[in-house]
PDB file of N, CA and C in Angstrom:
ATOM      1  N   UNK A   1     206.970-156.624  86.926  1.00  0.00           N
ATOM      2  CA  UNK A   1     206.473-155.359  86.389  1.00  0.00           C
ATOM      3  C   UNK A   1     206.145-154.400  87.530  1.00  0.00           C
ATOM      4  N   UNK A   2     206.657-153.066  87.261  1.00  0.00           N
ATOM      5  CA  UNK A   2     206.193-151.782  88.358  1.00  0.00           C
ATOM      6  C   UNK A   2     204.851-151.929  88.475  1.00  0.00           C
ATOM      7  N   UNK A   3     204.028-151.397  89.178  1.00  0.00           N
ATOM      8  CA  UNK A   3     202.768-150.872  89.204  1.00  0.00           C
ATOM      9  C   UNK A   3     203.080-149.507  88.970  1.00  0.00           C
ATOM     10  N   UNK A   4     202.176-148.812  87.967  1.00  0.00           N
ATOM     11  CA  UNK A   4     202.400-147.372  87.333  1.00  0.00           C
ATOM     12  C   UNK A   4     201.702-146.227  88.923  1.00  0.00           C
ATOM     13  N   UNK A   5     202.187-145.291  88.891  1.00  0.00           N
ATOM     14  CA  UNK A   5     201.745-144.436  90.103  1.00  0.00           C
ATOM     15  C   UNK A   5     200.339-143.849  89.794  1.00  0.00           C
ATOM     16  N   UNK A   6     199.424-143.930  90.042  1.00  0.00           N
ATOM     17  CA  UNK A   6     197.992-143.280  90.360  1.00  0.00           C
ATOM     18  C   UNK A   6     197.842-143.024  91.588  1.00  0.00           C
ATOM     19  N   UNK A   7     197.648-142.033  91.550  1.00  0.00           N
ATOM     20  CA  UNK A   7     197.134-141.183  93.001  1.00  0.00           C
ATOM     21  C   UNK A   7     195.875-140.504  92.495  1.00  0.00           C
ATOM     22  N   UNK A   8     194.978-140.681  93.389  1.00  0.00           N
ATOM     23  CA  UNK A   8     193.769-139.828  94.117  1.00  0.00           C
ATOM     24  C   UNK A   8     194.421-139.106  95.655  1.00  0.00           C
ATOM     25  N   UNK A   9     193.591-137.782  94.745  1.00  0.00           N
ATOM     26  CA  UNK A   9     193.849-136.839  95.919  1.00  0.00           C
ATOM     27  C   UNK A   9     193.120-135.687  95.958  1.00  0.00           C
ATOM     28  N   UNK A  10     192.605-135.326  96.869  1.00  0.00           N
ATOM     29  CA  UNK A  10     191.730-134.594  97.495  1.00  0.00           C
ATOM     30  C   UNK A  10     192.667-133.148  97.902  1.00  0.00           C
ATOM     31  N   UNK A  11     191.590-132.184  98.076  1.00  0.00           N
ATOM     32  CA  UNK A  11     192.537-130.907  98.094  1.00  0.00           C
ATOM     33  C   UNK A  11     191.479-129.580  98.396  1.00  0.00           C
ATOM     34  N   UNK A  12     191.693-128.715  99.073  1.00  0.00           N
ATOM     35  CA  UNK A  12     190.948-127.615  98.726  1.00  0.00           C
ATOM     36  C   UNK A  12     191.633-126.134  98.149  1.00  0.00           C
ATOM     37  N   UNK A  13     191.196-124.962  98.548  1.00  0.00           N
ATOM     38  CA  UNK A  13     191.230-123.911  97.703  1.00  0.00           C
ATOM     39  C   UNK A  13     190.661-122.682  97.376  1.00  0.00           C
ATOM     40  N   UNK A  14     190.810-121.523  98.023  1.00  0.00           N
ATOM     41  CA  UNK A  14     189.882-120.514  97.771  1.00  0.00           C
ATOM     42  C   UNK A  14     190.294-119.386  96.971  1.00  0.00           C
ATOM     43  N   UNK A  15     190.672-119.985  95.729  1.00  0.00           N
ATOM     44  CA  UNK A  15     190.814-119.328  94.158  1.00  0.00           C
ATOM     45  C   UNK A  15     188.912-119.525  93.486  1.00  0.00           C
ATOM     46  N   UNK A  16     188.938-118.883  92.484  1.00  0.00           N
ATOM     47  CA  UNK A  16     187.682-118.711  92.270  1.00  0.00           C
ATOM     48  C   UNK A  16     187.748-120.303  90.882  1.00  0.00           C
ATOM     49  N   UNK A  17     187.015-121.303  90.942  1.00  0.00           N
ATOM     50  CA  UNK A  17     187.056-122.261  90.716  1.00  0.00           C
ATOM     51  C   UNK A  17     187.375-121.977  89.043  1.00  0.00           C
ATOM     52  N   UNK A  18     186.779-121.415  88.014  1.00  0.00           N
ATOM     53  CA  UNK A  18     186.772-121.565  86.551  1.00  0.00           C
ATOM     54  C   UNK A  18     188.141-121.119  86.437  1.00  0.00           C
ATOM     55  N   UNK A  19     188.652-120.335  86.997  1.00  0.00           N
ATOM     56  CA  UNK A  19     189.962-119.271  86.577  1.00  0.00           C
ATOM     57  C   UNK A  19     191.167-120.490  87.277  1.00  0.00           C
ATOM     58  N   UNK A  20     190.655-121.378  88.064  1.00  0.00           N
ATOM     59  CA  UNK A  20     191.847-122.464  88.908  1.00  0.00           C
ATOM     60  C   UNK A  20     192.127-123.522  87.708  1.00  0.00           C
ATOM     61  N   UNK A  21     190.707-123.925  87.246  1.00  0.00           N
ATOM     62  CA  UNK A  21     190.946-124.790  86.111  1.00  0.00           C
ATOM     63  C   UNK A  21     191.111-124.673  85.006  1.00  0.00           C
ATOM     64  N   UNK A  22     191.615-123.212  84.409  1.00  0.00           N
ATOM     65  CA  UNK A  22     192.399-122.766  83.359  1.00  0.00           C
ATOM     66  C   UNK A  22     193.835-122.745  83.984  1.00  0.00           C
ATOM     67  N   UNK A  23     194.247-122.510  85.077  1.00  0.00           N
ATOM     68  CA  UNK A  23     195.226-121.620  85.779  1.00  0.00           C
ATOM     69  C   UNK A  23     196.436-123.059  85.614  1.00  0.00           C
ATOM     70  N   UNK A  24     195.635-124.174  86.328  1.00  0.00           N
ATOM     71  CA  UNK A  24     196.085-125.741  86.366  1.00  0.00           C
ATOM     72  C   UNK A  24     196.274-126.364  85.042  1.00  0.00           C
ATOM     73  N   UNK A  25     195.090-126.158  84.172  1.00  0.00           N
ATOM     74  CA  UNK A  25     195.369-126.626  82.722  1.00  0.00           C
ATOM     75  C   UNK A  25     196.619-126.431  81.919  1.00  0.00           C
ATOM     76  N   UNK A  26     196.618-125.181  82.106  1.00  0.00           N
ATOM     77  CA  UNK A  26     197.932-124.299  81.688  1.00  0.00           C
ATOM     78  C   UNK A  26     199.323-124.704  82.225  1.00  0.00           C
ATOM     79  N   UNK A  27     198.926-124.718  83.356  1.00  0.00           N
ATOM     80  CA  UNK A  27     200.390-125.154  83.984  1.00  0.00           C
ATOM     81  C   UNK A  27     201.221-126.628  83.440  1.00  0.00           C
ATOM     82  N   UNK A  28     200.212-127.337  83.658  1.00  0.00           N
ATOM     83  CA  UNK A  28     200.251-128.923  83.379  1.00  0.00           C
ATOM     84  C   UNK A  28     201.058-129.124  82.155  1.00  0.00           C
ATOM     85  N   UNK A  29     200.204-128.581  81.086  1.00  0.00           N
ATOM     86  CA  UNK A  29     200.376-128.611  79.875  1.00  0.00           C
ATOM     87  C   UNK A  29     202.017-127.884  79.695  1.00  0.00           C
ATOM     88  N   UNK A  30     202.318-126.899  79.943  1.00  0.00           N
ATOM     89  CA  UNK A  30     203.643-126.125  80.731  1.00  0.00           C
ATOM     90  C   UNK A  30     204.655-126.931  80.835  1.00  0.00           C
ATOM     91  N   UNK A  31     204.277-127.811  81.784  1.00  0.00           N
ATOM     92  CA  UNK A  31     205.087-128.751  82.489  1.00  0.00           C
ATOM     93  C   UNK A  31     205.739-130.044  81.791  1.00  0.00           C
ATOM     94  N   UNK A  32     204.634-130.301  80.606  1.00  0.00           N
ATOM     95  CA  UNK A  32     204.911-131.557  79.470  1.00  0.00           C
ATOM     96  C   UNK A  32     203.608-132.410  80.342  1.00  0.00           C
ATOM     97  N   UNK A  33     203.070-132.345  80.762  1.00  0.00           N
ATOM     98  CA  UNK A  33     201.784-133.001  81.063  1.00  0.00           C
ATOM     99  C   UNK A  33     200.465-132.713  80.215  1.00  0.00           C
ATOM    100  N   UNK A  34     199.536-134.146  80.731  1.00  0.00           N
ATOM    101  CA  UNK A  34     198.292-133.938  79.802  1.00  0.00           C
ATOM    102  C   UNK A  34     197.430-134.054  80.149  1.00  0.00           C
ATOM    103  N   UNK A  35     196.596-133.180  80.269  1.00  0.00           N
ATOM    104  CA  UNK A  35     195.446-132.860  80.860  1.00  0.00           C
ATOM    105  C   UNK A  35     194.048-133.952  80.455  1.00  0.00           C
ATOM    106  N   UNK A  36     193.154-135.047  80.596  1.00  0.00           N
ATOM    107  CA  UNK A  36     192.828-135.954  80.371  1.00  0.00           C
ATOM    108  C   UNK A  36     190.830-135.539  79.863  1.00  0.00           C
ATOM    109  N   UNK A  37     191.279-135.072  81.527  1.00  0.00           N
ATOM    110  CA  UNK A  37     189.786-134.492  81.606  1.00  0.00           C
ATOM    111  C   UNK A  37     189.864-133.650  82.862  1.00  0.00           C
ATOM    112  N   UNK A  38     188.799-132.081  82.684  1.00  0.00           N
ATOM    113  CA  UNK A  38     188.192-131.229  83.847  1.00  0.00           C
ATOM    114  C   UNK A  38     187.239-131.285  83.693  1.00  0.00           C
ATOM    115  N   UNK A  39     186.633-130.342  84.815  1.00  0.00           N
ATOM    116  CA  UNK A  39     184.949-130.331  85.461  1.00  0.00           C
ATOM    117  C   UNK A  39     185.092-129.429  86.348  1.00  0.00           C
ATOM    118  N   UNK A  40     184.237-128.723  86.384  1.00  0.00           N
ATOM    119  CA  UNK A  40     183.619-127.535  87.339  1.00  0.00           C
ATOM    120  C   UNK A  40     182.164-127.530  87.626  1.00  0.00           C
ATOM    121  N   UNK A  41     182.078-128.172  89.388  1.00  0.00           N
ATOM    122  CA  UNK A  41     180.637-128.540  89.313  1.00  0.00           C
ATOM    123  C   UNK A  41     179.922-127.066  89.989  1.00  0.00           C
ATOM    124  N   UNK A  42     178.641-127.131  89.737  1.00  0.00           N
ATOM    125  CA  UNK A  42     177.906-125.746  89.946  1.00  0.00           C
ATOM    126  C   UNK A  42     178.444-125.380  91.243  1.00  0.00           C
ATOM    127  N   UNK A  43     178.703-126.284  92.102  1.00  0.00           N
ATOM    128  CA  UNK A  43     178.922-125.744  93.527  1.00  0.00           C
ATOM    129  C   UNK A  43     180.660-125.409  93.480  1.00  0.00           C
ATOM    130  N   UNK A  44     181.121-125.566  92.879  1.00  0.00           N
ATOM    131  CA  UNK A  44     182.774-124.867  92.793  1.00  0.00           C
ATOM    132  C   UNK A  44     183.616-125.949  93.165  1.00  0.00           C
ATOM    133  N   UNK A  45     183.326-127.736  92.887  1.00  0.00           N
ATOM    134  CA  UNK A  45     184.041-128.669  93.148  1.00  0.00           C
ATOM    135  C   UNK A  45     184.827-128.886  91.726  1.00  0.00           C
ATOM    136  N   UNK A  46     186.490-129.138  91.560  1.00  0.00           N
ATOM    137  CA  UNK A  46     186.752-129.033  90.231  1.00  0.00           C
ATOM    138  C   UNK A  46     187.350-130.552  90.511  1.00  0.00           C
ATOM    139  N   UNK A  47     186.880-131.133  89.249  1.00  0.00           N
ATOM    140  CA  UNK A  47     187.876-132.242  89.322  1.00  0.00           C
ATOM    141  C   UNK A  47     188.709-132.423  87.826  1.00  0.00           C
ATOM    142  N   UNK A  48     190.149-133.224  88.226  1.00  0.00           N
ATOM    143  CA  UNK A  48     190.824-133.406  87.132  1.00  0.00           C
ATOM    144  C   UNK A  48     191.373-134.220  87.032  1.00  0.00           C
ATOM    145  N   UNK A  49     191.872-134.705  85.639  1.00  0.00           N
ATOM    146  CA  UNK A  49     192.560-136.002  85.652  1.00  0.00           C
ATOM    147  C   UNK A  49     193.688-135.649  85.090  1.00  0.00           C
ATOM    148  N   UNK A  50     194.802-135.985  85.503  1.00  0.00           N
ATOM    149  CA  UNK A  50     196.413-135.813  84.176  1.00  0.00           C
ATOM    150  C   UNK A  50     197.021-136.564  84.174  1.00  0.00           C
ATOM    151  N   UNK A  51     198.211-136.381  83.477  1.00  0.00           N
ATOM    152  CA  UNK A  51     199.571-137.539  83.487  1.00  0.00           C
ATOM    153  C   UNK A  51     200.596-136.692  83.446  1.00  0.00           C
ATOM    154  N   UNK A  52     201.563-137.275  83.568  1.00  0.00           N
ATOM    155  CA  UNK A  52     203.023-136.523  83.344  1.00  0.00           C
ATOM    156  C   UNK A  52     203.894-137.804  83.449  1.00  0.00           C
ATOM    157  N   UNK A  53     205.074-137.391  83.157  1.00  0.00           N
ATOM    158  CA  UNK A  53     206.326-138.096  83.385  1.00  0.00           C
ATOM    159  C   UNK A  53     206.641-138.026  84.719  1.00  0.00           C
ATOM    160  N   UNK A  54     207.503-139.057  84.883  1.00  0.00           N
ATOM    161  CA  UNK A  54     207.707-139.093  86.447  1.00  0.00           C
ATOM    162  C   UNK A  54     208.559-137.818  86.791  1.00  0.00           C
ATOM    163  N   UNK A  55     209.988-138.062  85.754  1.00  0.00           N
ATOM    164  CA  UNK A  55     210.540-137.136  86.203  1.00  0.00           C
ATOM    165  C   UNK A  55     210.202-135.802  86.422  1.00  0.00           C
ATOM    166  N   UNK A  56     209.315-135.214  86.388  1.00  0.00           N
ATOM    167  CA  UNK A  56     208.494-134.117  86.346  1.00  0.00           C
ATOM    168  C   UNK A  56     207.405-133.936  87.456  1.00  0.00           C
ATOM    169  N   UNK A  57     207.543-134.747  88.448  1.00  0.00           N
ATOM    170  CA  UNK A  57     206.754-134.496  89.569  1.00  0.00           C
ATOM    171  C   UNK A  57     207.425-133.969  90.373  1.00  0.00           C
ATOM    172  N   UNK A  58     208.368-133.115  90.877  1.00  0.00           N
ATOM    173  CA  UNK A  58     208.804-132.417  91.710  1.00  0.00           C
ATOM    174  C   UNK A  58     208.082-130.961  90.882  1.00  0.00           C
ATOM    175  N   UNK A  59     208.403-130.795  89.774  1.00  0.00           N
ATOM    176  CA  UNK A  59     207.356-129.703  88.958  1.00  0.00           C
ATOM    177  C   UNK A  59     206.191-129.646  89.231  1.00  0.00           C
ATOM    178  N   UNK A  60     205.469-130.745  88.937  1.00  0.00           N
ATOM    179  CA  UNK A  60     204.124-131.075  89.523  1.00  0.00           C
ATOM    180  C   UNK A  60     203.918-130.580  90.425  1.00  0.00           C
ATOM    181  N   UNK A  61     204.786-130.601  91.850  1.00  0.00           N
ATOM    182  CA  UNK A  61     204.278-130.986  92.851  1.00  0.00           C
ATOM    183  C   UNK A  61     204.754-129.467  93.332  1.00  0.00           C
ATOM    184  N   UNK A  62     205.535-128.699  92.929  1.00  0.00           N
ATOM    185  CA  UNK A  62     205.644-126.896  92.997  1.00  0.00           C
ATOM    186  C   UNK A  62     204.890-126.648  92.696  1.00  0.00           C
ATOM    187  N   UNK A  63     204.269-127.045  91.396  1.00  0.00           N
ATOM    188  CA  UNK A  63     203.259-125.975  90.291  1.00  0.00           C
ATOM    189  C   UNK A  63     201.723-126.204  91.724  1.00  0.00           C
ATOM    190  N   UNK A  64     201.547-127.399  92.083  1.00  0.00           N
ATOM    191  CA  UNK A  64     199.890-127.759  92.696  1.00  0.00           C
ATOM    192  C   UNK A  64     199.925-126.687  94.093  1.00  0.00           C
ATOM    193  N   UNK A  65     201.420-126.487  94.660  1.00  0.00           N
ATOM    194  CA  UNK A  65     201.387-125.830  95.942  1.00  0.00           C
ATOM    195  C   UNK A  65     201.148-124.010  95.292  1.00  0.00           C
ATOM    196  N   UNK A  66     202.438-123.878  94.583  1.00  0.00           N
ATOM    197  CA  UNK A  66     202.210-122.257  93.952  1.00  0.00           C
ATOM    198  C   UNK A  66     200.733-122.181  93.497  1.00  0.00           C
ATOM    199  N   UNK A  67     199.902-122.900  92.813  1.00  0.00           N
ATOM    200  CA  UNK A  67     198.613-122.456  92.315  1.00  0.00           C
ATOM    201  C   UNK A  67     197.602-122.569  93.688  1.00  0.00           C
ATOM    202  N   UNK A  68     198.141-122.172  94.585  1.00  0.00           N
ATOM    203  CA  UNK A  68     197.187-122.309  96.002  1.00  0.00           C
ATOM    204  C   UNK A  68     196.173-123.221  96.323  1.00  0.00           C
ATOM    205  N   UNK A  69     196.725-124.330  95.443  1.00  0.00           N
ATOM    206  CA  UNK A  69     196.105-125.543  95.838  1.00  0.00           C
ATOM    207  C   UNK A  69     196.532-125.997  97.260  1.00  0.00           C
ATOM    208  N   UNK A  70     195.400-126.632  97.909  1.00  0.00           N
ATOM    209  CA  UNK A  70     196.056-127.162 100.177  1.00  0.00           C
ATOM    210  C   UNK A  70     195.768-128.091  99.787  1.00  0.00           C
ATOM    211  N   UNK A  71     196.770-128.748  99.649  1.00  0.00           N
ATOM    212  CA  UNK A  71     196.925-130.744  99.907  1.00  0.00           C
ATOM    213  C   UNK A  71     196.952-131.189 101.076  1.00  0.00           C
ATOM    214  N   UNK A  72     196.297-132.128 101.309  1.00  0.00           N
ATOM    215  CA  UNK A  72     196.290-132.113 102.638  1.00  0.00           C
ATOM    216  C   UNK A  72     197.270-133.006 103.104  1.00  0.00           C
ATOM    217  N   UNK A  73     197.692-133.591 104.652  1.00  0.00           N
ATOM    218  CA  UNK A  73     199.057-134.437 104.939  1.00  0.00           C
ATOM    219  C   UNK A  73     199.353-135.490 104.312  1.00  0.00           C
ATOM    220  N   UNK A  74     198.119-136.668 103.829  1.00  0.00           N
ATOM    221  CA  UNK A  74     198.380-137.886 102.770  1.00  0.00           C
ATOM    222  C   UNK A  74     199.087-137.003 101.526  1.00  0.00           C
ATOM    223  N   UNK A  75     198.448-136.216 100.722  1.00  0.00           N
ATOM    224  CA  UNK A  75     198.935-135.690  99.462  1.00  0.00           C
ATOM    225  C   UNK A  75     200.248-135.443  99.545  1.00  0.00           C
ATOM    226  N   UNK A  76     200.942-135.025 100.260  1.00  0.00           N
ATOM    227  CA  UNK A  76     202.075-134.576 100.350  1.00  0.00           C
ATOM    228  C   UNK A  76     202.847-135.539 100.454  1.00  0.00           C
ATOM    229  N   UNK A  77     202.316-136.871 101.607  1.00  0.00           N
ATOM    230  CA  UNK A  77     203.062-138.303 101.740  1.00  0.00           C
ATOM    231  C   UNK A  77     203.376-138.410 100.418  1.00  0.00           C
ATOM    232  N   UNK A  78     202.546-139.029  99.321  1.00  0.00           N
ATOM    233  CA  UNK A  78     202.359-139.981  98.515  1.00  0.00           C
ATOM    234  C   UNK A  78     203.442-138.898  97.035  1.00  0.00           C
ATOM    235  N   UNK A  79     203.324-137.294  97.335  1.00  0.00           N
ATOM    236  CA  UNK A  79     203.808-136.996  96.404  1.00  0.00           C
ATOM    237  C   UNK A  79     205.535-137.014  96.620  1.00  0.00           C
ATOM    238  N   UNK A  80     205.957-137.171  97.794  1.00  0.00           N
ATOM    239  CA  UNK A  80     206.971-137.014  98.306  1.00  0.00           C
ATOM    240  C   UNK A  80     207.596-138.427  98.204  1.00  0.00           C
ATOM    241  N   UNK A  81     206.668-139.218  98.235  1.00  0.00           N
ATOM    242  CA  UNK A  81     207.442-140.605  97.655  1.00  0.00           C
ATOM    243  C   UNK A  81     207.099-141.254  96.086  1.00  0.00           C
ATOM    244  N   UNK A  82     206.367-140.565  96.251  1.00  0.00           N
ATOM    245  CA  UNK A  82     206.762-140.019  94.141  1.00  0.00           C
ATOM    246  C   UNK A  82     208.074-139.720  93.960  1.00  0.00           C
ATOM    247  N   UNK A  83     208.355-138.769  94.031  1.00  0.00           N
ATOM    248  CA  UNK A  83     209.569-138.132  93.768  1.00  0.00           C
ATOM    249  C   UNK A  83     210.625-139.034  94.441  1.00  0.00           C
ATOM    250  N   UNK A  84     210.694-139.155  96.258  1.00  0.00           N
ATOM    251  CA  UNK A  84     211.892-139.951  96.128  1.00  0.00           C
ATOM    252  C   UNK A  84     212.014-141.036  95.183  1.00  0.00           C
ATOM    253  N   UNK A  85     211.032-142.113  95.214  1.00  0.00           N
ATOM    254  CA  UNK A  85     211.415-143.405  94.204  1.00  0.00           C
ATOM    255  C   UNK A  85     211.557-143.163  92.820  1.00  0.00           C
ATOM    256  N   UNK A  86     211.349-141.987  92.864  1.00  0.00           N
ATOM    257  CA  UNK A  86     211.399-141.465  90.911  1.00  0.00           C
ATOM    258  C   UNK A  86     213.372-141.297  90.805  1.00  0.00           C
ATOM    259  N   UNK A  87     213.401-140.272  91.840  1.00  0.00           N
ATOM    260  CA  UNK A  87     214.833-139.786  92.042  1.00  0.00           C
ATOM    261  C   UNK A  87     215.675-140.958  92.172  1.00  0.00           C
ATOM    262  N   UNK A  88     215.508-142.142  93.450  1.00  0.00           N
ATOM    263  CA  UNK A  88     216.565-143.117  93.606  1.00  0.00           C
ATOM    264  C   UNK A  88     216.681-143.951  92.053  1.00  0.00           C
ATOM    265  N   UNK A  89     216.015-144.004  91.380  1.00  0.00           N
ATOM    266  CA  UNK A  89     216.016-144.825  90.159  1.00  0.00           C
ATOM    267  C   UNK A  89     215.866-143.983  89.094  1.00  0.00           C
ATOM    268  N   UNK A  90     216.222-142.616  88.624  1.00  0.00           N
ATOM    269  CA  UNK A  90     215.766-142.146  87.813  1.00  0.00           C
ATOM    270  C   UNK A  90     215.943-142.682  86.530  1.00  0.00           C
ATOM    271  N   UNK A  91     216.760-143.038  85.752  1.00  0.00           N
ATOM    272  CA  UNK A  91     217.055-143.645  84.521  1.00  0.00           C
ATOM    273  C   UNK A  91     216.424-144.721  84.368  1.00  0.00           C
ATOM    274  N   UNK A  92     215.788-145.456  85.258  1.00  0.00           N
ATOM    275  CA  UNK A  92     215.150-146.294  84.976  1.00  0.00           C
ATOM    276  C   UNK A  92     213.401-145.981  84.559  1.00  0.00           C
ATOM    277  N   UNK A  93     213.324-145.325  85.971  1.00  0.00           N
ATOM    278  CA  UNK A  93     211.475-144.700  85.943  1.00  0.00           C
ATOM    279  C   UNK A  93     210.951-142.941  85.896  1.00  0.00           C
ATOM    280  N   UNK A  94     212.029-142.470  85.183  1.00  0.00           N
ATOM    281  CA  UNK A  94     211.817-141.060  84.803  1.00  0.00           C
ATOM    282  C   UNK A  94     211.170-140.900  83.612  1.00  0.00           C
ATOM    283  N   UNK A  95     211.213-141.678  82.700  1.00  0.00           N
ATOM    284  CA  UNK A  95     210.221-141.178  81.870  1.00  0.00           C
ATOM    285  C   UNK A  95     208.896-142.552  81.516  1.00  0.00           C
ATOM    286  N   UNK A  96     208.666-143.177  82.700  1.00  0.00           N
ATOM    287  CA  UNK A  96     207.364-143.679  83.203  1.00  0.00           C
ATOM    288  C   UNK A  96     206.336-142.554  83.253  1.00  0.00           C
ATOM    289  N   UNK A  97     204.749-142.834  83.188  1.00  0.00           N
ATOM    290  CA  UNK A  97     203.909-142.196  83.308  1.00  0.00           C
ATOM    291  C   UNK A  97     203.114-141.933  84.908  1.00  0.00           C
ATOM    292  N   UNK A  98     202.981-141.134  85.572  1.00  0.00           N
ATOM    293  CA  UNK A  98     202.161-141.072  86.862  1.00  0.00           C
ATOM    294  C   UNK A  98     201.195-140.378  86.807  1.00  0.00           C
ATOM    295  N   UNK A  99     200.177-140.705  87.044  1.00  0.00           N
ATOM    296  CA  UNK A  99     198.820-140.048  86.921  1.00  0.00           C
ATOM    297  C   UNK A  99     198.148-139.467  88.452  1.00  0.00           C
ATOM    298  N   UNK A 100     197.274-138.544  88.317  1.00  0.00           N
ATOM    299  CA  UNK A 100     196.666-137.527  89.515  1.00  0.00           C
ATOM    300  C   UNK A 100     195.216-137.708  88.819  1.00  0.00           C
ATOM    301  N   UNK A 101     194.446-138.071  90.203  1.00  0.00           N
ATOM    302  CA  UNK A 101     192.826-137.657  90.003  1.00  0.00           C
ATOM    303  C   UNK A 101     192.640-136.835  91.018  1.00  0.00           C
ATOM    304  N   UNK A 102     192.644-135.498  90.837  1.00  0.00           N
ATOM    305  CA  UNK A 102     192.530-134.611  91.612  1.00  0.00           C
ATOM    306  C   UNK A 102     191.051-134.301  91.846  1.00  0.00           C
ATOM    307  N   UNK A 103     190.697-133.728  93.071  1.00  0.00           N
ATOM    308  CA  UNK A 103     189.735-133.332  93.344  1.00  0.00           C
ATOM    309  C   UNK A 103     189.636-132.482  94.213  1.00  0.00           C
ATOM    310  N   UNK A 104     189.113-131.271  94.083  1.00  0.00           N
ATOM    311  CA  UNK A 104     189.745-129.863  94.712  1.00  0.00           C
ATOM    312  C   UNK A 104     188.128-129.266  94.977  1.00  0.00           C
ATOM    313  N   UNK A 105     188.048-128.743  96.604  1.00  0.00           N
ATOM    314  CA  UNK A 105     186.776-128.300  96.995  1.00  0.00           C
ATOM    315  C   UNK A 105     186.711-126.848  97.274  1.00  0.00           C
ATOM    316  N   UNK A 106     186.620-126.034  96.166  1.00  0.00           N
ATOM    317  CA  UNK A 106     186.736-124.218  96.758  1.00  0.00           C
ATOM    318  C   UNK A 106     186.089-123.963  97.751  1.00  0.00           C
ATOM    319  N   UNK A 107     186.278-122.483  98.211  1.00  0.00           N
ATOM    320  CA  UNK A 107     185.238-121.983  99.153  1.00  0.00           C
ATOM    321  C   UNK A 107     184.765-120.873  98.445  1.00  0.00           C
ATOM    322  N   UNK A 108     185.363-120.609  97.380  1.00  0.00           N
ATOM    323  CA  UNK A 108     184.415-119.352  96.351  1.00  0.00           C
ATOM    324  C   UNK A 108     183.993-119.968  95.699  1.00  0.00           C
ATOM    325  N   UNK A 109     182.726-119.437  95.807  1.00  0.00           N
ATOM    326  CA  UNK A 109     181.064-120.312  95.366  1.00  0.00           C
ATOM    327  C   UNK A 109     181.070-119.070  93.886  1.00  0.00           C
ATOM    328  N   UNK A 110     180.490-119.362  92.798  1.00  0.00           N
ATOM    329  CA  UNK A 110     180.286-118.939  91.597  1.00  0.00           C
ATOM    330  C   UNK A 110     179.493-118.003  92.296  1.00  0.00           C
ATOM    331  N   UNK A 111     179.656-116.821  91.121  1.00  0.00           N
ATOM    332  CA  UNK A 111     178.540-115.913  91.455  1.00  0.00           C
ATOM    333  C   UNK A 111     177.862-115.863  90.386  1.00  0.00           C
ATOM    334  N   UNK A 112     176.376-115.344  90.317  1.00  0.00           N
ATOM    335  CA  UNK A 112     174.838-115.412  90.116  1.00  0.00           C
ATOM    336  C   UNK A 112     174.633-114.383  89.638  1.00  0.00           C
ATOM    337  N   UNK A 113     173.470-114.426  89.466  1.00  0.00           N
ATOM    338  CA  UNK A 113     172.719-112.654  89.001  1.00  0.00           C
ATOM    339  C   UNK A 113     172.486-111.991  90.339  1.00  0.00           C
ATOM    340  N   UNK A 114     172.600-111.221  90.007  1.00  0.00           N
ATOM    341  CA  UNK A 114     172.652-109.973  91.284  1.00  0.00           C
ATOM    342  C   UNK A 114     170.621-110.170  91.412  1.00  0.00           C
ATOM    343  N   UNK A 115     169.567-110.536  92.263  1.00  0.00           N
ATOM    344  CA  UNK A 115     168.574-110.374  92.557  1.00  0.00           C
ATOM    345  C   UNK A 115     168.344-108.897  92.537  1.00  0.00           C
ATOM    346  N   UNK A 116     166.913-108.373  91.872  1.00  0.00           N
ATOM    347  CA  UNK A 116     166.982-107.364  91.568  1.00  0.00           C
ATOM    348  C   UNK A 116     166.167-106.412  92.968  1.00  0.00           C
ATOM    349  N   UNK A 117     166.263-105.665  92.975  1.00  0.00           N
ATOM    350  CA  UNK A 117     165.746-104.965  94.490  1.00  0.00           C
ATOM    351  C   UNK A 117     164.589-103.947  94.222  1.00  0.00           C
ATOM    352  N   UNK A 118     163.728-104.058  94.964  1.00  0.00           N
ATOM    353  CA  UNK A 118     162.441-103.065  94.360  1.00  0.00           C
ATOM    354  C   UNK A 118     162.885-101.816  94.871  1.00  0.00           C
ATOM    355  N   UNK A 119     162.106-100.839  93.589  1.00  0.00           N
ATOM    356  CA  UNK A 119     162.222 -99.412  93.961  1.00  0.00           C
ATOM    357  C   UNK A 119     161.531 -99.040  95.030  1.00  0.00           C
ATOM    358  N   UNK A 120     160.979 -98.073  96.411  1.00  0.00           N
ATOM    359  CA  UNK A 120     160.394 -97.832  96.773  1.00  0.00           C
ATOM    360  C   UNK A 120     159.988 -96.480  96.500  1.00  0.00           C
TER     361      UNK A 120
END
């Protein structure tokens, strides 16, 4: 038996975090993927879980770079041999499931109430 592909992967991003995890949802879903579970933590850390078909990780793996997601050098390893071993065997493991636990660290921090300023 294969072992099914799960990847954890880490990532950052300076899109404004709520509008990334509609932006990604959308896409996914787009793509024939399924979105499992998101999160947007107060400090602008988003995490997500999906699936897709294998054959569909070269999609995947456009859609995560175009949405200005930065993977860092592992991410790119592991997605790049996604795809090749998907590609050398496709009829066999193209429509297998591969899953992403993404975890993406913005640098746009939510914004707040504006503090109010005394009259003088």
């Amino acid at each position: 038996m294969i072992t099914p592909w799960v990847l954890e992967m880490k990532a950052v991003s300076h899109q404004e975090p709520e509008r990334l995890v509609r932006t990604l949802t959308g896409a996914i879903l787009g793509l024939g993927g399924w979105v499992l579970s998101r999160g947007c933590s107060d400090t602008g850390k988003i995490t997500m879980l999906f699936e897709f078909e294998r054959h569909a990780c070269l999609d995947i793996y456009s859609m995560l770079v175009a949405t200005g997601v930065e993977l860092g050098a592992n991410e790119h390893l592991r997605l790049t041999d996604l795809y090749r071993c998907t590609q050398d065997c496709i009829h066999a493991y193209g429509n297998e499931i591969a899953s992403i636990e993404l975890e993406i660290v913005t640098s746009c921090q939510p914004v707040g109430p504006i503090p109010a300023v005394p009259v003088v």
